[in-house]
Protein backbone atom coordinates (compact mmCIF):
# COMPACT_ATOMS: atom_id res chain seq x y z
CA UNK A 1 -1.44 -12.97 44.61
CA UNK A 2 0.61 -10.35 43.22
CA UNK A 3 -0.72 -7.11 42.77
CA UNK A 4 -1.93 -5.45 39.65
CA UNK A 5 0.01 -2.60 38.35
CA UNK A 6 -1.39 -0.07 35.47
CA UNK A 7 2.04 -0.33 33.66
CA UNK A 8 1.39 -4.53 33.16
CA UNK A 9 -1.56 -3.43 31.55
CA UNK A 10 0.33 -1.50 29.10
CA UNK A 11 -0.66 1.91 30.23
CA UNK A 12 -3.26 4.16 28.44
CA UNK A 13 -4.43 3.76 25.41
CA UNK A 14 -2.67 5.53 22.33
CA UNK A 15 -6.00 7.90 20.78
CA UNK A 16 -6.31 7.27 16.98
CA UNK A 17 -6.41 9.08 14.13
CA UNK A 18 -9.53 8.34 11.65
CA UNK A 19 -10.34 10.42 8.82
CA UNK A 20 -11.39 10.61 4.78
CA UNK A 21 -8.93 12.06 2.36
CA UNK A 22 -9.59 11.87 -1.59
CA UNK A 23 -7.42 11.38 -4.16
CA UNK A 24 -7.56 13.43 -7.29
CA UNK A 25 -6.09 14.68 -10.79
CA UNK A 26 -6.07 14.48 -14.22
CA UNK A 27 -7.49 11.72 -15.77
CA UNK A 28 -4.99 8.53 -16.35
CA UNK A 29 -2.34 9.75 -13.37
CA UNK A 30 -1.92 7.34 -11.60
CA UNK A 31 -5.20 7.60 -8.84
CA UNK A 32 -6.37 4.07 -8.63
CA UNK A 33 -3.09 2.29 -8.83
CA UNK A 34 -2.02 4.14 -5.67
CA UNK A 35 -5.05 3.86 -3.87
CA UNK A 36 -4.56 -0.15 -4.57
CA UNK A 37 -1.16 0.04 -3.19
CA UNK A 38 -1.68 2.01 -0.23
CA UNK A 39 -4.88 -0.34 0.84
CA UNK A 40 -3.24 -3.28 -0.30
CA UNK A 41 -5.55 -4.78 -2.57
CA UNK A 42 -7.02 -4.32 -5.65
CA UNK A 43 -10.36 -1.98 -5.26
CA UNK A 44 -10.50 0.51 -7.95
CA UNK A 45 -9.89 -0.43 -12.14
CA UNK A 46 -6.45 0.60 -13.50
CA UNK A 47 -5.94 0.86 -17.28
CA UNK A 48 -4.14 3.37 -19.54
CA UNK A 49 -7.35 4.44 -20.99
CA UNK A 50 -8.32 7.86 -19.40
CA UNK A 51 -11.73 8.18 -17.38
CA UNK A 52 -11.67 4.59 -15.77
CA UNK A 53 -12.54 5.27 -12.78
CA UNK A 54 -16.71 6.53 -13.11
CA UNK A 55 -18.31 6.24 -9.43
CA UNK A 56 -16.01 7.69 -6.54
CA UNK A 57 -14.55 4.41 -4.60
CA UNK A 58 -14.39 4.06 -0.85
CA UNK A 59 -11.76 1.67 0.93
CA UNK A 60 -10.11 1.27 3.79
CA UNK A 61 -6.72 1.35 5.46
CA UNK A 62 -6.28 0.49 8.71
CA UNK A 63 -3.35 0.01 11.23
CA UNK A 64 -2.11 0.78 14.72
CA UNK A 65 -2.32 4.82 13.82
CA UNK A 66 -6.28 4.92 12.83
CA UNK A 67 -8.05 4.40 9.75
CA UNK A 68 -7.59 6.18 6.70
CA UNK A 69 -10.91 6.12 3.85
CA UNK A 70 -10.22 6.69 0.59
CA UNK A 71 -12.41 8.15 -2.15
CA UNK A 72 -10.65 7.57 -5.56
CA UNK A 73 -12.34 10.46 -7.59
CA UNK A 74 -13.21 10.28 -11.25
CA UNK A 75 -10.82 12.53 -12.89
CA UNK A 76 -11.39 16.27 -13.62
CA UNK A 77 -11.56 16.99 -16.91
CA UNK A 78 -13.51 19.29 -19.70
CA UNK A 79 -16.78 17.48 -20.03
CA UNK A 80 -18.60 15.95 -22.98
CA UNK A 81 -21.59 14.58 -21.92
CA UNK A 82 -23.74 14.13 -19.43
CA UNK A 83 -21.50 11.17 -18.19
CA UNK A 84 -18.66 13.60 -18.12
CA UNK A 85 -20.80 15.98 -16.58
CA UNK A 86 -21.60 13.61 -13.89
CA UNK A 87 -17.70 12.88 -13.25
CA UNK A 88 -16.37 16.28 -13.16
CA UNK A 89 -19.13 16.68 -10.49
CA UNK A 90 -18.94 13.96 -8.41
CA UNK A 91 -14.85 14.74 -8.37
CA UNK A 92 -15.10 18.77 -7.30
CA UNK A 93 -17.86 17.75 -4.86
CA UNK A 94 -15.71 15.29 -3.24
CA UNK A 95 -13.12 18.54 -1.81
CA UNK A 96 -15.72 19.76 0.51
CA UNK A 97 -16.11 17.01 1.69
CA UNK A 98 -12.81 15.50 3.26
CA UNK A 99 -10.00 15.97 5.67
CA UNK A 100 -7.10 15.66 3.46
CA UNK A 101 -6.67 16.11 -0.38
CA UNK A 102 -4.05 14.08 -2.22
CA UNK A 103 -3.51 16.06 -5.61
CA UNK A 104 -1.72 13.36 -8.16
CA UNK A 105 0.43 14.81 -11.03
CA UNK A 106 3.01 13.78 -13.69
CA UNK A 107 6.90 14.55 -13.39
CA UNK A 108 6.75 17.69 -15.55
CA UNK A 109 7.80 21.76 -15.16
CA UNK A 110 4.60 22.04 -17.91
CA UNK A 111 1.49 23.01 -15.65
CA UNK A 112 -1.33 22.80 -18.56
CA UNK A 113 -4.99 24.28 -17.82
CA UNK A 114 -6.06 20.90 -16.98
CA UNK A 115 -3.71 21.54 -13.82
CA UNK A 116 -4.84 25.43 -13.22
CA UNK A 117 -8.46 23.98 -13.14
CA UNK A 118 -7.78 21.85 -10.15
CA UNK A 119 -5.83 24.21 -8.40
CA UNK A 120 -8.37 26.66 -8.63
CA UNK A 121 -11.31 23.92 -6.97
CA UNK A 122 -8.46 23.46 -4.52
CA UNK A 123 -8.03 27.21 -3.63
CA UNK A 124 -12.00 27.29 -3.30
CA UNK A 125 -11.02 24.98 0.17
CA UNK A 126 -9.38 25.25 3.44
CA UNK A 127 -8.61 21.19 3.41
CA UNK A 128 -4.99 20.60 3.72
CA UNK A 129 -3.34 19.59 0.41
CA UNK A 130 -0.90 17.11 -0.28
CA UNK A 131 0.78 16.95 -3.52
CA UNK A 132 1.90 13.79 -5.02
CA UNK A 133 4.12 13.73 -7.93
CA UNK A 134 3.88 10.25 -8.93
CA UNK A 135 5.77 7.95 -11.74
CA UNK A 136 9.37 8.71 -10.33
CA UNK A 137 10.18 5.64 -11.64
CA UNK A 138 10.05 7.46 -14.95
CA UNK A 139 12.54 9.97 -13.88
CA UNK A 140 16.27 9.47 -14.70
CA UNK A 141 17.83 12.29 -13.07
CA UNK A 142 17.23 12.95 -9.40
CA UNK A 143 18.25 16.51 -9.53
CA UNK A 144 14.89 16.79 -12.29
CA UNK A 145 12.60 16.47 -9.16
CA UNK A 146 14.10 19.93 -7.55
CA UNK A 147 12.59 21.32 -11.04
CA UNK A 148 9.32 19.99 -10.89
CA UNK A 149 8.73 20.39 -7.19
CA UNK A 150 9.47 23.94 -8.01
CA UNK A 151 7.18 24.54 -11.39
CA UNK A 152 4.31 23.40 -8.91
CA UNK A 153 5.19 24.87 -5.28
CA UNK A 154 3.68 28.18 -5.53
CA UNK A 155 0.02 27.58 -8.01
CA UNK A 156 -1.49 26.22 -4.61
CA UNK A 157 -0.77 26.62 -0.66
CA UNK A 158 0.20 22.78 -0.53
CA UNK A 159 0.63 21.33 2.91
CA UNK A 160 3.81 19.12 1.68
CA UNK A 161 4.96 17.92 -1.46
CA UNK A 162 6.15 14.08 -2.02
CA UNK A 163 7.56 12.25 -4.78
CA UNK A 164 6.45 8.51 -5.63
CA UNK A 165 6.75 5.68 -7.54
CA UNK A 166 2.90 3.84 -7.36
CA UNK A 167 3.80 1.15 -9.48
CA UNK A 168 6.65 0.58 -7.44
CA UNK A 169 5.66 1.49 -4.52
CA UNK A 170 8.63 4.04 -3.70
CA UNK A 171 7.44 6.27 -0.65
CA UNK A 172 3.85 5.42 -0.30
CA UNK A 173 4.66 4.27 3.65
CA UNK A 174 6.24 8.18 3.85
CA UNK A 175 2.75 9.58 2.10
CA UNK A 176 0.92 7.46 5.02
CA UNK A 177 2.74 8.97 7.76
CA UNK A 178 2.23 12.36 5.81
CA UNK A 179 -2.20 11.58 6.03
CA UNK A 180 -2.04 10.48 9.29
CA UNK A 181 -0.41 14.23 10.39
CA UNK A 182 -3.12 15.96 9.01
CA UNK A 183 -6.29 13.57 9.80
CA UNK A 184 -8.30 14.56 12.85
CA UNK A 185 -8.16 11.87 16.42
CA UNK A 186 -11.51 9.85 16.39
CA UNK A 187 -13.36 6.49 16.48
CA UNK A 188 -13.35 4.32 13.70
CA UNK A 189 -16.06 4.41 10.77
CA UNK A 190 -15.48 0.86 9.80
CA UNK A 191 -14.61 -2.68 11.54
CA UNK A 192 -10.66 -3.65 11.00
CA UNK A 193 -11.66 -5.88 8.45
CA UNK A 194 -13.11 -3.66 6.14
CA UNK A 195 -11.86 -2.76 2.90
CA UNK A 196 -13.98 -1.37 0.69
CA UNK A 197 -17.51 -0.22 1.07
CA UNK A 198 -18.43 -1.03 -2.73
CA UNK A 199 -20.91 -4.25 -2.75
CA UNK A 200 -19.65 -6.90 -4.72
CA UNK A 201 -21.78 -6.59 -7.50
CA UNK A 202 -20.16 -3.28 -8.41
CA UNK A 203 -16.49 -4.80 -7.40
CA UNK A 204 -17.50 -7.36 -9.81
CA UNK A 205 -19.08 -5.13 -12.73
CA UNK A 206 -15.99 -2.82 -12.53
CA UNK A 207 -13.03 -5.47 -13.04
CA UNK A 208 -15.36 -6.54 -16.43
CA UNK A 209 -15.29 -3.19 -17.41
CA UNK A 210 -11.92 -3.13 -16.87
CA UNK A 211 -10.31 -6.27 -19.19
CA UNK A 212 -12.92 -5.16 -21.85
CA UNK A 213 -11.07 -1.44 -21.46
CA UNK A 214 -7.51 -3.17 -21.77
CA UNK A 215 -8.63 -5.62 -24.53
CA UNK A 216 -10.45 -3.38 -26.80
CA UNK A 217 -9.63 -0.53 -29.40
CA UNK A 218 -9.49 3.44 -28.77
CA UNK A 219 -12.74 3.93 -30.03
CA UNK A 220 -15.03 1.72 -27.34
CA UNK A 221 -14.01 1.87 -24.32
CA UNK A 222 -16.08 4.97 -23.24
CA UNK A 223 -19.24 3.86 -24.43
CA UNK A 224 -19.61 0.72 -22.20
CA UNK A 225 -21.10 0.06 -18.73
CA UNK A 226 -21.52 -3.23 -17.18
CA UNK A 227 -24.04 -4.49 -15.54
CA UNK A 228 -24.87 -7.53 -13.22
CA UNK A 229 -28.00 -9.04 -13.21
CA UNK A 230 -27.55 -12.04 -11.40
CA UNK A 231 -25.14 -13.28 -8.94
CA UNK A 232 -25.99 -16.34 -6.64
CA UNK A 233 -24.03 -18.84 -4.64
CA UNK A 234 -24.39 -22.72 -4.90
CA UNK A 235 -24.29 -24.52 -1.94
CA UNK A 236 -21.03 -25.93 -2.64
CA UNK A 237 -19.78 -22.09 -2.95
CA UNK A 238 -19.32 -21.67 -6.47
CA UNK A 239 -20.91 -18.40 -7.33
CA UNK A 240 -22.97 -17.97 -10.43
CA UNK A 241 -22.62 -14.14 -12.26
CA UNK A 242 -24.37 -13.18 -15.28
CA UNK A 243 -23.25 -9.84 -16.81
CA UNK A 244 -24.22 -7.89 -19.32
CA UNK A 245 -21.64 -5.31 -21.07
CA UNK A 246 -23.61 -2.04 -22.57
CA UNK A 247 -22.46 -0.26 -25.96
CA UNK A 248 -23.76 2.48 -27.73
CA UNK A 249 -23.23 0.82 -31.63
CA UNK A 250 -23.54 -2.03 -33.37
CA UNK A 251 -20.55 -2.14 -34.93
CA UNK A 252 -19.01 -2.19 -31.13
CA UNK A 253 -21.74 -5.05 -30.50
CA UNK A 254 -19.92 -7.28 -33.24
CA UNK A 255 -16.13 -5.61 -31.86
CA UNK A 256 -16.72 -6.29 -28.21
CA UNK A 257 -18.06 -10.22 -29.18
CA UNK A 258 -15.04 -10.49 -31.69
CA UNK A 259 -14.74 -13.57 -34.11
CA UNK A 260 -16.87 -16.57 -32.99
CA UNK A 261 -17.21 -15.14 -29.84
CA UNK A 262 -13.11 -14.99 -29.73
CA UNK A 263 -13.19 -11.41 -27.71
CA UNK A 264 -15.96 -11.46 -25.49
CA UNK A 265 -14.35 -15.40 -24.09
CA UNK A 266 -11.10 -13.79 -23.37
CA UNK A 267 -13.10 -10.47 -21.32
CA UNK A 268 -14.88 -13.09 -19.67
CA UNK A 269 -11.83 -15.07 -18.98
CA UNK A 270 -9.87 -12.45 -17.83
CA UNK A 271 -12.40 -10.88 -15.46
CA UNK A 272 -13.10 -14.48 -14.25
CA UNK A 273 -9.53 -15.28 -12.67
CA UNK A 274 -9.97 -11.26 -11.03
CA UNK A 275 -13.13 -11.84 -9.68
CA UNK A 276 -11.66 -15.30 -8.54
CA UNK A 277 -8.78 -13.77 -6.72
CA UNK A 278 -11.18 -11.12 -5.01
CA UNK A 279 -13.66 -13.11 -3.97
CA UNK A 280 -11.82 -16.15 -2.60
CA UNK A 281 -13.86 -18.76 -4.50
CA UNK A 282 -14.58 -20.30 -8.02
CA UNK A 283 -16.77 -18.22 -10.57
CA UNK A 284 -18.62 -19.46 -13.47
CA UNK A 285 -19.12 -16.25 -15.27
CA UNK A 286 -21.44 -15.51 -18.36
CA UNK A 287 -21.05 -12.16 -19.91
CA UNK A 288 -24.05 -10.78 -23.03
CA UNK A 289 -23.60 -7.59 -25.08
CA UNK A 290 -26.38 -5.33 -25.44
CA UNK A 291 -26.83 -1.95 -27.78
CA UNK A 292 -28.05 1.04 -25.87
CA UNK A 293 -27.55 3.82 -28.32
CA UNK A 294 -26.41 7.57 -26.65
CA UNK A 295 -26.87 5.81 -23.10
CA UNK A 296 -23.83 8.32 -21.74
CA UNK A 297 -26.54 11.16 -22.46
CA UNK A 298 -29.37 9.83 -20.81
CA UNK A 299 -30.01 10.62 -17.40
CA UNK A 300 -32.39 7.53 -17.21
CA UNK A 301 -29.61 5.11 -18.57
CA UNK A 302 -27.04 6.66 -16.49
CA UNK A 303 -29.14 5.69 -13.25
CA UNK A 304 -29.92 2.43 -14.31
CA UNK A 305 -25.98 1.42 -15.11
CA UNK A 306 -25.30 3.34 -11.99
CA UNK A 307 -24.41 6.21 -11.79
CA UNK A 308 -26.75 8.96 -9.66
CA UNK A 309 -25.82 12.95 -10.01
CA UNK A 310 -24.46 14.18 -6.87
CA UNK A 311 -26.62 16.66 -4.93
């Protein structure tokens, strides 16, 4: 019997990287859609409405290097209630927290206040900071990125700077390479598998809230939480949700539920063939509307849709 060497074995193993890095920036940059793209599925709600994204979202990304965890932040923004409050916080709490910060902006040489906020939280930490200029789709000109690259290099001690396209997923393999550099060697946190930590209640509650978010006005949007109250599976594997969706008027009552019923079918719809694509299975989904009046200023109300002040 031939012997045994080390080398037909393939030789040590290769020590992995495994760390948590957080994505962050003004509300409506861009945050969740690259998150999606860089874990390859759809975790976190996308819409052009700002302040989707309410609860800070943990997935996955794993491959031969390590494993990468994402938190995708709320955004940080001037609050206006105890909801916004409870964003803003959960977002600047979220720095200390991590071993790599990815800071999202917009293609512009205009850095507003909304931008000198964040780069003050960042200066308050020694985590290493990527910035990410996203939507260079948007950008005609190559030679414009030299410009805006420069209008941002020196407000923060950034650890590199890299252009991308989320939507079209221009340089988001470079931006991996780039977290991998900076995230500590270690075990694992999660199986292979894993992609998110969110149950699927929430998964399921969030992609709700987000077709009534694209469907509806301005004026809405804000004011609504979703919750599940019921989700069972039949033996044959369809699974049963009831949801309710949570507004603070009347008038949205009669807005979100539309014409015979007209709006709150296509929500239900909509969210249906999402929840569908997640889950792997059918769906029969029933969705009620319920008035809570100032629920985004009630600590009580915030707990019960979900979302707990951060420590």
């Amino acid at each position: 019997m031939a012997e045994m060497k080390l080398a037909d074995l393939g030789g040590p193993q290769k020590e992995k990287k495994s760390g948590f890095v957080t994505l962050i920036g003004r509300p409506n940059v861009g945050k969740s859609t690259l998150m999606n793209h860089l874990v390859g599925q759809k975790i976190a709600i996308t819409s052009n409405k700002p302040q989707t994204t309410r609860n800070r979202i943990q997935t996955v990304y794993t491959d031969e290097r390590g494993q990468i965890i994402f938190l995708d932040t709320p955004g940080i923004h001037k609050a206006k209630n105890k909801l916004g409050e409870y964003m803003v916080n959960v977002a600047e709490h979220t720095l200390k927290e991590v071993d790599v910060v990815l800071w999202l902006v917009e293609p512009t040489t205009f850095i507003g206040a909304g931008e000198r906020h964040i780069a003050e939280q960042l200066g308050k930490v020694k985590t290493p900071v990527i910035l990410v200029i996203n939507k260079m789709d948007t950008v005609k000109e190559k030679q414009e990125l030299a410009k805006y690259i420069d209008a941002y290099k020196d407000i923060c001690p950034f650890a590199e700077i890299v252009p991308v396209s989320a939507l079209r997923k221009q340089n988001t393999d470079l931006l991996t390479e780039l977290i991998f550099k900076y995230l500590p060697y270690g075990p694992q946190y999660y199986d292979e598998d894993t992609v998110t930590d969110q149950p699927m209640r929430q998964i399921a509650a969030e992609l709700i809230r987000e077709k009534a978010l694209r469907l509806l006005d301005e004026e809405i949007p804000h004011g609504i939480a979703v919750t599940i109250e019921k989700m069972t599976e039949r033996p044959n594997g369809i699974i049963d949700i009831e949801a309710t969706i949570v507004c603070e008027r009347d008038s949205h009552k009669g807005i979100i539920i539309g014409k015979g019923g007209s709006m709150l079918k296509k929500i239900g719809s909509s969210a249906r063939q999402e929840i569908e694509r997640m889950m792997e299975t059918k769906i029969n989904l029933q969705l009620w509307v319920k008035v809570r009046k100032e629920w985004r200023d009630s600590e009580l109300l915030m707990k019960n849709y979900g979302y707990t002040p951060e420590k």
